[in-house]
Protein backbone atom coordinates (compact mmCIF):
# COMPACT_ATOMS: atom_id res chain seq x y z
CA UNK A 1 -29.51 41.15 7.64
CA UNK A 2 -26.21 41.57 9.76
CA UNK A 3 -26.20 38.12 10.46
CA UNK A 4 -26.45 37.29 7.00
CA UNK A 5 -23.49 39.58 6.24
CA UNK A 6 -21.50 38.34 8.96
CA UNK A 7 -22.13 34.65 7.95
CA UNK A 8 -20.83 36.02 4.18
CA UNK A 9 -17.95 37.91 5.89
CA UNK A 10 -16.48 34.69 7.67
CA UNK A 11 -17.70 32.09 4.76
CA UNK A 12 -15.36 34.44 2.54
CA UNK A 13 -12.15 34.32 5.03
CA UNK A 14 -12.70 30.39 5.30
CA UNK A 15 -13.21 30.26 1.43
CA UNK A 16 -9.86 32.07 0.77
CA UNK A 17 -7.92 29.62 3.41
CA UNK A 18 -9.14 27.25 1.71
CA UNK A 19 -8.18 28.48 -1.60
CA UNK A 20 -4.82 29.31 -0.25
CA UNK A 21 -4.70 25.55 1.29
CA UNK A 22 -5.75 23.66 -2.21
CA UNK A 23 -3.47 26.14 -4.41
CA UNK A 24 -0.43 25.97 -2.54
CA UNK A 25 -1.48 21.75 -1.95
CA UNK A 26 -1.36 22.14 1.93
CA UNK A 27 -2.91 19.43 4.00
CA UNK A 28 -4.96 20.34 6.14
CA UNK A 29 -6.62 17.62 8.51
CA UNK A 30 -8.85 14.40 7.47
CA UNK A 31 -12.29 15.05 8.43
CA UNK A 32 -13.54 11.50 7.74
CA UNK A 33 -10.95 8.14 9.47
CA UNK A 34 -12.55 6.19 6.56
CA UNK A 35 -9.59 8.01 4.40
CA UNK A 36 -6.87 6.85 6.59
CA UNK A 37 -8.39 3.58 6.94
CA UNK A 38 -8.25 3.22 3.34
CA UNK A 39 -4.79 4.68 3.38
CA UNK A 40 -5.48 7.87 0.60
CA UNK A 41 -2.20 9.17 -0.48
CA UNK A 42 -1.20 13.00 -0.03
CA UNK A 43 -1.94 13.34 -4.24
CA UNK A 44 -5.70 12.30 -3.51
CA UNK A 45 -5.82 14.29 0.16
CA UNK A 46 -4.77 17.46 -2.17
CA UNK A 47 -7.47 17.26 -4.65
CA UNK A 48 -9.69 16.57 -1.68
CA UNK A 49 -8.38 20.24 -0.68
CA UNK A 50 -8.45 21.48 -4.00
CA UNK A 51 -12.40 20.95 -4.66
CA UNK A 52 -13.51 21.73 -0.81
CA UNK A 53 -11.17 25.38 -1.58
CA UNK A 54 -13.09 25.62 -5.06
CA UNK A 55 -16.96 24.43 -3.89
CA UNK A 56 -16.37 26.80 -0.90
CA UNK A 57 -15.63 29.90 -2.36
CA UNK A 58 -17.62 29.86 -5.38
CA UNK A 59 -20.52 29.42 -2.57
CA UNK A 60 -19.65 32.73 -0.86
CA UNK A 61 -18.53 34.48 -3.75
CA UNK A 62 -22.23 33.45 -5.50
CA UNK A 63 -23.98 34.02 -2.50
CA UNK A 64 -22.75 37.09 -1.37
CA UNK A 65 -23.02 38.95 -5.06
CA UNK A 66 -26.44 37.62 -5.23
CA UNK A 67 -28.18 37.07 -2.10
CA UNK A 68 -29.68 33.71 -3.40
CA UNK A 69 -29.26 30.57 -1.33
CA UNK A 70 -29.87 28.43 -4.43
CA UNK A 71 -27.30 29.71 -6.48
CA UNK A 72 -24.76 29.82 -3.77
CA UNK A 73 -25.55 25.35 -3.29
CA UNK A 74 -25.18 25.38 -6.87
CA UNK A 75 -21.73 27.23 -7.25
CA UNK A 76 -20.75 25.39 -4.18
CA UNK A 77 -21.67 22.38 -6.04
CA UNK A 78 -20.13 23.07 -9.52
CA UNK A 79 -17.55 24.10 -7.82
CA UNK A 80 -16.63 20.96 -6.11
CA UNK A 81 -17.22 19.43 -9.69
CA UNK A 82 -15.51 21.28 -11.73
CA UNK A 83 -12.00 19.48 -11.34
CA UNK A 84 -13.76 16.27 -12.05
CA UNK A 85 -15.49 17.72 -15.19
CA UNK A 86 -12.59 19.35 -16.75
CA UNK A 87 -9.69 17.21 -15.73
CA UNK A 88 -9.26 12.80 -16.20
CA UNK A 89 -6.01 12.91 -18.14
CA UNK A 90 -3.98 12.88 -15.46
CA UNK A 91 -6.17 9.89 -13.72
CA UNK A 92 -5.88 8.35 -16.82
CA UNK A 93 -2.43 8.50 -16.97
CA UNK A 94 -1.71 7.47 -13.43
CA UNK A 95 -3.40 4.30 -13.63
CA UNK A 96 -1.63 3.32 -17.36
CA UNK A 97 1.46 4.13 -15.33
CA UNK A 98 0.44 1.70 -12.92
CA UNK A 99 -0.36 -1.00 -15.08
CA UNK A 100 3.24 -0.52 -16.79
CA UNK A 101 4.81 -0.41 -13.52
CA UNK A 102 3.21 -3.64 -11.98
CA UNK A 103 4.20 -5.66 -15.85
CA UNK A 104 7.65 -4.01 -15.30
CA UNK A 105 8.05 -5.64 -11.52
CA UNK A 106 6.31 -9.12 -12.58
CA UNK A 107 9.64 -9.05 -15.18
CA UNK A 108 11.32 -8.22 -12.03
CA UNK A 109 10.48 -11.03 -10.29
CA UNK A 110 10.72 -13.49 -13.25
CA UNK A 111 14.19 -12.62 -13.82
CA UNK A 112 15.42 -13.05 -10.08
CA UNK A 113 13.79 -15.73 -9.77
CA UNK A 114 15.46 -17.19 -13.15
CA UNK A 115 19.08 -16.80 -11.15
CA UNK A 116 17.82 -19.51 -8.67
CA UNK A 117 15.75 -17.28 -6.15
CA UNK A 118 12.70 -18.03 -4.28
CA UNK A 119 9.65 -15.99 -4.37
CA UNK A 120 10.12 -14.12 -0.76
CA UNK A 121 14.08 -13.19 -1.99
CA UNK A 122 13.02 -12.26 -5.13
CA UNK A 123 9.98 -9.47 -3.80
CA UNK A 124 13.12 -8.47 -1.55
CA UNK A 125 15.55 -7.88 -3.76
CA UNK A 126 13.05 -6.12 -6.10
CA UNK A 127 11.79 -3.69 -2.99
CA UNK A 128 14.42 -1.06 -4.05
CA UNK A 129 13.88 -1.25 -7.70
CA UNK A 130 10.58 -1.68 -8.27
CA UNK A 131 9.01 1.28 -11.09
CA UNK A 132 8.11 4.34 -8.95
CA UNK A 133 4.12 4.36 -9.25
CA UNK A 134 4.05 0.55 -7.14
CA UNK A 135 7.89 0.99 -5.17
CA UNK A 136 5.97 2.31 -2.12
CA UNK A 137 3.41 -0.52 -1.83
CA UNK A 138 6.61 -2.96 -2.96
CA UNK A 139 8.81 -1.97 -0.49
CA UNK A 140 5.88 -2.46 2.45
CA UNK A 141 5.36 -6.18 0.60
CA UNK A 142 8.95 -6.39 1.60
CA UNK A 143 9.11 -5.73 5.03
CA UNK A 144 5.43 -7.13 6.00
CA UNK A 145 7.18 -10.30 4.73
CA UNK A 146 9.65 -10.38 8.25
CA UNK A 147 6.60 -10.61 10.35
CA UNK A 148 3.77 -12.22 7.90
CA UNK A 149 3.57 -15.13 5.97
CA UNK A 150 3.46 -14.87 1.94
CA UNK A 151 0.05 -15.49 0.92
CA UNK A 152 -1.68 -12.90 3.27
CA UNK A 153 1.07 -10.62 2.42
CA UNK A 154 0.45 -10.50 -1.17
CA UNK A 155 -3.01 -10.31 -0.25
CA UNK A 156 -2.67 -6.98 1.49
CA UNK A 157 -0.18 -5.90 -1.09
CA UNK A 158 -3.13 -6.65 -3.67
CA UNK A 159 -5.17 -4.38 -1.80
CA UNK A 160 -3.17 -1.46 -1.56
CA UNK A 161 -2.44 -1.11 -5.38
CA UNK A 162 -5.80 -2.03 -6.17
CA UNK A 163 -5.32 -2.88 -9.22
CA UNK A 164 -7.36 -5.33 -11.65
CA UNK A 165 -4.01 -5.94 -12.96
CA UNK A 166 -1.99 -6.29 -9.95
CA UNK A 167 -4.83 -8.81 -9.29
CA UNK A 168 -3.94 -11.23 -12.02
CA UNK A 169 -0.01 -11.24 -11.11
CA UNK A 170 -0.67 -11.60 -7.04
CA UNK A 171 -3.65 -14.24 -7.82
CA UNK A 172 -0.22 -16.61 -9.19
CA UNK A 173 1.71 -15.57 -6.99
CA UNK A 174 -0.64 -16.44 -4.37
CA UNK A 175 -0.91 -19.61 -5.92
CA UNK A 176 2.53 -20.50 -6.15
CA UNK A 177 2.73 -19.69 -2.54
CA UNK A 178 0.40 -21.87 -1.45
CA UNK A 179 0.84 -24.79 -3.93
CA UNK A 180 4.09 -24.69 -5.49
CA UNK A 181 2.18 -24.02 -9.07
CA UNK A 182 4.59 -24.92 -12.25
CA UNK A 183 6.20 -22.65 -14.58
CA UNK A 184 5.80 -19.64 -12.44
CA UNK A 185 8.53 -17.69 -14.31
CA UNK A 186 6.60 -17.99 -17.76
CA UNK A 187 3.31 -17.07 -16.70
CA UNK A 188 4.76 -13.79 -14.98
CA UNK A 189 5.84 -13.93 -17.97
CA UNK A 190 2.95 -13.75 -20.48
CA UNK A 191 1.01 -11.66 -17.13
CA UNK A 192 3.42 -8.76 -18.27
CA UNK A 193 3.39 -9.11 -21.62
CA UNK A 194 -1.17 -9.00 -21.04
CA UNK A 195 -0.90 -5.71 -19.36
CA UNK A 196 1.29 -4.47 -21.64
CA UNK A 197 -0.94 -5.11 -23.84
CA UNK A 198 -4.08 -3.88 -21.99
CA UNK A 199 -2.01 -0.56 -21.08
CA UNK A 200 -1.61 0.06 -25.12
CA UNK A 201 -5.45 -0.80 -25.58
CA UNK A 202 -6.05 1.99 -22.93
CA UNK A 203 -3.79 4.42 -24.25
CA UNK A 204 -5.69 4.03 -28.38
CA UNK A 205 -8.67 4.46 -26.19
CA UNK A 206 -7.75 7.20 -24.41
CA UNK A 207 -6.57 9.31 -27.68
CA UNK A 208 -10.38 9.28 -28.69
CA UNK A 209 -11.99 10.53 -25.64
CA UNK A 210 -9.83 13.53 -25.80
CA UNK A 211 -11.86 14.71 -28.07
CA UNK A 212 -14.69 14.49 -26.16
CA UNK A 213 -12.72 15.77 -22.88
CA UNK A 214 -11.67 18.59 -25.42
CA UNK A 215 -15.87 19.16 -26.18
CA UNK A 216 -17.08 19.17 -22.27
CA UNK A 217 -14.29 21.69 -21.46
CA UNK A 218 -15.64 24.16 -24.17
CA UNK A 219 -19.20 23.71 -22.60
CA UNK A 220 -18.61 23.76 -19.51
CA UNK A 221 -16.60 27.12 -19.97
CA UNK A 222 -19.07 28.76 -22.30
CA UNK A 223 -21.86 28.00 -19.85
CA UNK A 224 -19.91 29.80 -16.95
CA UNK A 225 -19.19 32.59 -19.06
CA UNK A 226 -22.54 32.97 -20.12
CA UNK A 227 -24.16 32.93 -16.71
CA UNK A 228 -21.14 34.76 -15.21
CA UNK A 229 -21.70 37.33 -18.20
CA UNK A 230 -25.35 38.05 -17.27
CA UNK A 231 -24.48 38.60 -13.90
CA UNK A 232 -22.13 41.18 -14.36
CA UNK A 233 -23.87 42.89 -17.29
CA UNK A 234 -27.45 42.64 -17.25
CA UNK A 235 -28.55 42.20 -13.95
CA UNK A 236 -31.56 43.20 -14.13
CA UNK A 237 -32.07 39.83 -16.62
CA UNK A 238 -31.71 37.65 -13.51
CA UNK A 239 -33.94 39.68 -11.26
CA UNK A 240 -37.11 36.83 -11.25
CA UNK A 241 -35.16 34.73 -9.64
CA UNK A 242 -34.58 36.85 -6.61
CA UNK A 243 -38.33 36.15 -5.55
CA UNK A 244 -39.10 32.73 -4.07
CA UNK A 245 -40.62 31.14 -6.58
CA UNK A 246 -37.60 31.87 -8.81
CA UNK A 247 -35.72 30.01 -6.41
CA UNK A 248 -37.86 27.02 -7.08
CA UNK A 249 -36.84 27.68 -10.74
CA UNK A 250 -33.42 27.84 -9.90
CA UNK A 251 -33.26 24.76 -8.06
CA UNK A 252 -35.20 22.83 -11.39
CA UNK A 253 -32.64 25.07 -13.59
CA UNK A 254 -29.40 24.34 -11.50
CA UNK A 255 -30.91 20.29 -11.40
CA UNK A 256 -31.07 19.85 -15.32
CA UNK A 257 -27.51 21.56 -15.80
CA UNK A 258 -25.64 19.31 -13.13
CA UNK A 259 -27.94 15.88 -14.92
CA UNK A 260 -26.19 17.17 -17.71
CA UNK A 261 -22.62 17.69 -16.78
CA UNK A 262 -22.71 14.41 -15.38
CA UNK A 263 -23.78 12.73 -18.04
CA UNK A 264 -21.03 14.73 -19.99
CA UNK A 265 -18.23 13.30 -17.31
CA UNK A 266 -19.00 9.60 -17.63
CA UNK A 267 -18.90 10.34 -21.42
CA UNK A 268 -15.43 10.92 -20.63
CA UNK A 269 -14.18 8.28 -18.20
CA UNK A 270 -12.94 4.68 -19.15
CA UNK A 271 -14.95 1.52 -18.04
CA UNK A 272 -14.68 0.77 -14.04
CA UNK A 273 -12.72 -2.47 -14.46
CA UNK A 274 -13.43 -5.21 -11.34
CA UNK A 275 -10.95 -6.80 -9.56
CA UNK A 276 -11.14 -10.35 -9.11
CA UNK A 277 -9.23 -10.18 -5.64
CA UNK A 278 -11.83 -8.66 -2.74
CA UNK A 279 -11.25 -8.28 0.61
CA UNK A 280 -14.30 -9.09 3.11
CA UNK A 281 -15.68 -7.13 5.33
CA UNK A 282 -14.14 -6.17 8.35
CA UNK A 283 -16.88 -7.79 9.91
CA UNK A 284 -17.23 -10.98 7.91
CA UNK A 285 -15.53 -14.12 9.34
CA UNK A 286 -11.75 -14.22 8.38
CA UNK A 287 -11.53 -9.92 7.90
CA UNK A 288 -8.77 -9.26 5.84
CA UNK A 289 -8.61 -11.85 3.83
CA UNK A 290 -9.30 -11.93 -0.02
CA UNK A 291 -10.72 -14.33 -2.34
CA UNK A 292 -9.99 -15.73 -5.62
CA UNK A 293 -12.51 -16.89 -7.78
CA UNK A 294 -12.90 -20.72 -8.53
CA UNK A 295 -13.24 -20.28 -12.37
CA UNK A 296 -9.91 -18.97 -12.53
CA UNK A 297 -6.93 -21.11 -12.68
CA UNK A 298 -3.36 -20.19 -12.48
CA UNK A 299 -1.44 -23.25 -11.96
């Protein structure tokens, strides 16, 4: 039983660290290289934080009020979930930024180019000005350029931004790059004006799952403060499960809840759209490359 309480006692001072850590948006360090390989930026590192602060310390705060080892996996569990369950918007809004921002630089580049620039001058001069949710990834384009040439440039560029979108504009830029393709200017063009477009069609879309984001939020809450409610005031209610068998409840209990939230999240997030420029796998023959499909043509 000491042990126990000692394992409590130091989950509980790790728990508020990392409470403290997630709060205040400190970074603490990468436990996995697959992040930096894949080059996560500090906003996604946080939120990484955020949920291992919030799974953590609703684990020790569960376990240690009610000695069950179930219920602490579960609150460890919703915890982690709960950002993903009650928050989207701001995804959302991140990625209609994005889709702005990369129409807003293919303008960019059709207007420098219009004042008799070529394609490498024009991603240069834009570098500075790009809009703010791509000017990090533009500005690396920029200087990649001085030691790479275009095409696998844009390629890696593509891959950063990851963006279906970004996609369509690097897939003719690519192409114009590596076959001088026609008419470049207008079809950046008409590019800008389609994710326009598509960022609009997001944004009507977007204004209707609120109400559903709106409708998870009130269930989610009301089933914490139901559960949290019987803890606090009826005790006695929960006692079954402090036997073994009502931890095999628990665990069936605790499964059809979390089927449920789930199914309440993807209610709530937009369509996973695919990009049509993939990179290989590292170990693949030529690794960092991507590929175009043949049924799409851009000159």
């Amino acid at each position: 039983m000491s042990a126990l309480a000692g394992l409590l006692g130091a989950g509980v001072g790790l728990g508020l660290v990392l409470v403290v850590a997630g709060w205040r948006g400190v970074e603490l360090a990468r436990p996995a290289r697959h992040l930096e390989r894949a080059q996560v930026g500090r906003a996604q590192l946080e939120r990484v934080n955020l949920r291992l602060a919030l799974g953590v310390g609703a684990a020790v705060v569960v376990g240690a009020a009610t000695g069950w080892p179930v219920g602490a996996v579960l609150a460890g569990l919703a915890g982690w979930g709960a950002p993903g369950l009650v928050g989207g918007a701001a995804r959302h809004q991140a990625a209609v930024g994005r889709i702005e921002a990369v129409a807003g630089w293919a303008e960019m580049l059709r207007d420098t180019m219009a004042a008799s620039a070529g394609l490498e001058q024009a991603i240069v001069a834009t570098a500075t000005l790009a809009p703010l949710p791509i000017r990090a990834e533009v500005a690396t384009l920029a200087l990649r350029l001085e030691s790479e040439r275009l095409a696998p440039a844009l390629r890696t560029f593509a891959d950063e931004v990851a963006d279906p979108t970004c996609d369509l504009v690097v897939a003719a830029l690519v192409l114009a790059a590596d076959h001088q393709a026609q008419r470049l200017g207008e079809l950046l063009g008409t590019l800008a004006q389609a994710a326009r477009d598509q960022a609009t069609m997001r944004l009507r879309v977007e204004a209707g799952r609120a109400r559903t984001r709106t409708s998870v939020k009130v269930i989610v809450g009301a089933t914490g403060t139901l559960v949290a409610g019987l803890a606090l005031v009826d005790r006695g209610y929960l006692s079954p499960y402090d036997s073994p068998t009502g931890q095999l409840v628990l665990v069936l209990v605790g499964a059809m809840f979390a089927l449920s939230f789930v199914w309440l999240s993807r209610m709530t997030r937009p369509a996973h759209l695919e990009r049509i420029l993939t990179a290989r796998t590292p170990g693949s023959a030529g690794a960092g490359t991507a590929t175009v499909p043949r049924s799409r043509s851009w000159s």
